[in-house]
C-alpha atoms as a PDB file:
ATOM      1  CA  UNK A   1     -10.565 -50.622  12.449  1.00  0.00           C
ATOM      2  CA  UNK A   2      -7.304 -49.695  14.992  1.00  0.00           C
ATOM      3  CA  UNK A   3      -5.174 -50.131  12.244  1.00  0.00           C
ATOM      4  CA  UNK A   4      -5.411 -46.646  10.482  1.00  0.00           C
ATOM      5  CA  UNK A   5      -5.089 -45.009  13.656  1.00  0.00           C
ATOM      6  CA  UNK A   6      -1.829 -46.681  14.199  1.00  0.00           C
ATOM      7  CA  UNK A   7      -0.392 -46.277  11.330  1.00  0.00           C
ATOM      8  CA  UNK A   8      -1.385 -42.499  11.361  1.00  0.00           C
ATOM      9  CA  UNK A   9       0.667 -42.061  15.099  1.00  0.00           C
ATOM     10  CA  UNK A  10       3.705 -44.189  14.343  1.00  0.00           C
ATOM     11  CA  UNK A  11       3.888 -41.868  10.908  1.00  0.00           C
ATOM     12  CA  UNK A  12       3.607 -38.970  12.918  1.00  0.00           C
ATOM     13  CA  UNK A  13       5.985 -40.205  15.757  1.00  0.00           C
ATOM     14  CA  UNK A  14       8.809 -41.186  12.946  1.00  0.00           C
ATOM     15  CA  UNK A  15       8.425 -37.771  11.353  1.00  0.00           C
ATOM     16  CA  UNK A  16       8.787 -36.213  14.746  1.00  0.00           C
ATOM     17  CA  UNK A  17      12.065 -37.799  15.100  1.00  0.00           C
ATOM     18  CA  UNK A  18      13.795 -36.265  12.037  1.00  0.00           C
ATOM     19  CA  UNK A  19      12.623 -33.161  13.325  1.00  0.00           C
ATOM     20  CA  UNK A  20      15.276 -30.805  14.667  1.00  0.00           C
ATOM     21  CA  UNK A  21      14.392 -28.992  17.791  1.00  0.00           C
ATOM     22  CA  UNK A  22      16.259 -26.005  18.952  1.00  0.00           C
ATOM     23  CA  UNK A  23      18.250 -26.109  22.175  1.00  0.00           C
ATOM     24  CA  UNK A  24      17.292 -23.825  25.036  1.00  0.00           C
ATOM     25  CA  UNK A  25      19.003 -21.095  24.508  1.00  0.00           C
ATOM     26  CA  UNK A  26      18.105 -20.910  20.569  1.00  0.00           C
ATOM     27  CA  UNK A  27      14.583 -21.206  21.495  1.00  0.00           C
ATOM     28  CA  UNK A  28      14.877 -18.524  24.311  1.00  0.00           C
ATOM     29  CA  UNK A  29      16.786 -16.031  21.842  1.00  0.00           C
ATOM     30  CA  UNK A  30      14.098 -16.600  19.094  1.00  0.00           C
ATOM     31  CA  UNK A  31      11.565 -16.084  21.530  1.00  0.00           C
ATOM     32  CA  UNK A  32      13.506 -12.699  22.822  1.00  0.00           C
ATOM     33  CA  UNK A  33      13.534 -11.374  18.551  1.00  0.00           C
ATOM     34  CA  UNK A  34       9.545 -12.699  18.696  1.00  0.00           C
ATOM     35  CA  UNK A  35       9.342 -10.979  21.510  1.00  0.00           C
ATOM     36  CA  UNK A  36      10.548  -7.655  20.657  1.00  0.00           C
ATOM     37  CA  UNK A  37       9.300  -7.592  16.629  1.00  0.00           C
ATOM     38  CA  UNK A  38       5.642  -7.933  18.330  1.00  0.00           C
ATOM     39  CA  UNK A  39       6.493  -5.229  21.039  1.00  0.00           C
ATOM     40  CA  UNK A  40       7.850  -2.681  18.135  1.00  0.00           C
ATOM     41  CA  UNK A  41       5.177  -3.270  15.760  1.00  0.00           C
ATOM     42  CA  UNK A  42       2.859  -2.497  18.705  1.00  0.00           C
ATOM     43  CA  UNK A  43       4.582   0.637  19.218  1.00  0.00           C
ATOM     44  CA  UNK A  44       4.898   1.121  15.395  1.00  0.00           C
ATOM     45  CA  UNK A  45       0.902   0.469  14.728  1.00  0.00           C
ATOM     46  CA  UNK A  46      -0.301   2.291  18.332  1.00  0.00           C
ATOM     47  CA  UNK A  47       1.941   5.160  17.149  1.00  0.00           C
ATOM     48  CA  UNK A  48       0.032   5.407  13.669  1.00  0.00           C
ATOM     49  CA  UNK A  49      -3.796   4.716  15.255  1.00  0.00           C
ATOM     50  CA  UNK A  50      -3.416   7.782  17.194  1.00  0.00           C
ATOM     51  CA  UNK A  51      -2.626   9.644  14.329  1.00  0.00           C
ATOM     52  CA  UNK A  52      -5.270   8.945  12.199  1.00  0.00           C
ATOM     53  CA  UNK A  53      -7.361   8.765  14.641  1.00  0.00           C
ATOM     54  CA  UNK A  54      -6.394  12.957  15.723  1.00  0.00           C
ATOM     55  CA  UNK A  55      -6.738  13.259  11.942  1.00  0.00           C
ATOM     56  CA  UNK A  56      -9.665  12.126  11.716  1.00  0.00           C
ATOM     57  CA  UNK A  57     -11.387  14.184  14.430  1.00  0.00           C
ATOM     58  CA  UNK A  58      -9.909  17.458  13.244  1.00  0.00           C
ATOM     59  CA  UNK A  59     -11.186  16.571  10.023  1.00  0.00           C
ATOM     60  CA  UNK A  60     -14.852  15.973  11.349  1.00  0.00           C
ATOM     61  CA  UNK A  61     -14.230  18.865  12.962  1.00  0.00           C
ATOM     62  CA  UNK A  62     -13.881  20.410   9.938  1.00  0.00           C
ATOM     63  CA  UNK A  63     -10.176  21.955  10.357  1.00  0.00           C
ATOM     64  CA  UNK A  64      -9.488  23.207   6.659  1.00  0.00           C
ATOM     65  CA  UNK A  65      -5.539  22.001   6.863  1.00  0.00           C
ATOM     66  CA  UNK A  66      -6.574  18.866   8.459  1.00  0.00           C
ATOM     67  CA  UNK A  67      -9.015  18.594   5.388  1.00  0.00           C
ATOM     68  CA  UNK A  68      -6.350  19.223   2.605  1.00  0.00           C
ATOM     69  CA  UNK A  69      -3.371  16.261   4.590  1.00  0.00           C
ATOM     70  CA  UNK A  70      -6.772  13.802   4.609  1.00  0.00           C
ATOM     71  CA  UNK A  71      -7.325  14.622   1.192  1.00  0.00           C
ATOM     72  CA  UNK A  72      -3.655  14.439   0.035  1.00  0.00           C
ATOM     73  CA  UNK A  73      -3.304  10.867   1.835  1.00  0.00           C
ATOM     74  CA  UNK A  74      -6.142   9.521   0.451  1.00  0.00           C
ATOM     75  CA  UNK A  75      -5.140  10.506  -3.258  1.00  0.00           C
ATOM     76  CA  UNK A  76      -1.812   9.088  -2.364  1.00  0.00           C
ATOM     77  CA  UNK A  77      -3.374   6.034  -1.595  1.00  0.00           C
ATOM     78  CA  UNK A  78      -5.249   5.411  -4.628  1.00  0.00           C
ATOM     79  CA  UNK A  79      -2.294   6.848  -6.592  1.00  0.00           C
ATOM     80  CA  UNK A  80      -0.117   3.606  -4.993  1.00  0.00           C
ATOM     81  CA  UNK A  81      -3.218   1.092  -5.602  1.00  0.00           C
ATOM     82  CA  UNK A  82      -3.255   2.330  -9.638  1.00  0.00           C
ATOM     83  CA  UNK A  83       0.281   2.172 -10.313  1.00  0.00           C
ATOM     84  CA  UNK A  84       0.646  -1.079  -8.460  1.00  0.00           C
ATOM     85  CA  UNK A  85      -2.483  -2.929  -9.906  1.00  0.00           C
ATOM     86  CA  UNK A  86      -1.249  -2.337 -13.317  1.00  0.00           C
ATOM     87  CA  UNK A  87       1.127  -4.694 -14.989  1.00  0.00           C
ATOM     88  CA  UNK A  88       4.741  -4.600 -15.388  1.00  0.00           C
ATOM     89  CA  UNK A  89       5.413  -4.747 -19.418  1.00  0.00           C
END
């Protein structure tokens, strides 16, 4: 009844050996480049939720020029969906 569970941890254990584990200061460099990709693409997304999000009021505030960039992004948008759904001949 033991036996599968033993055999499942000293597979596990052997694979663990032939793993290769970073030294300290590769893990603490990848973890710096983790570190800052997150923190930009925070900045990156933050940066593009405000704008929509000012777009979108003026547009439900009905701003005519507001109206017309919503308008031209959202025909972009299917534009990109069309041409990329279709195959490649």
């Amino acid at each position: 009844m033991l036996a599968p569970a033993r055999t499942y941890f000293r597979e596990t254990f052997g694979e663990l050996r032939k793993v290769h584990w970073p030294t300290w200061p590769e893990a603490r460099s990848l973890t710096v480049i983790v570190l800052a990709v997150m923190v930009a693409m925070a900045l990156f997304l933050g940066v593009f939720d405000f704008l929509f999000g000012e777009l979108m009021i003026r547009v439900l505030r009905l701003e005519a020029v507001f109206i017309a960039v919503a308008v031209v992004i959202a025909l972009s948008i299917v534009v990109l969906v069309v041409f990329a759904g279709r195959e490649r001949r």
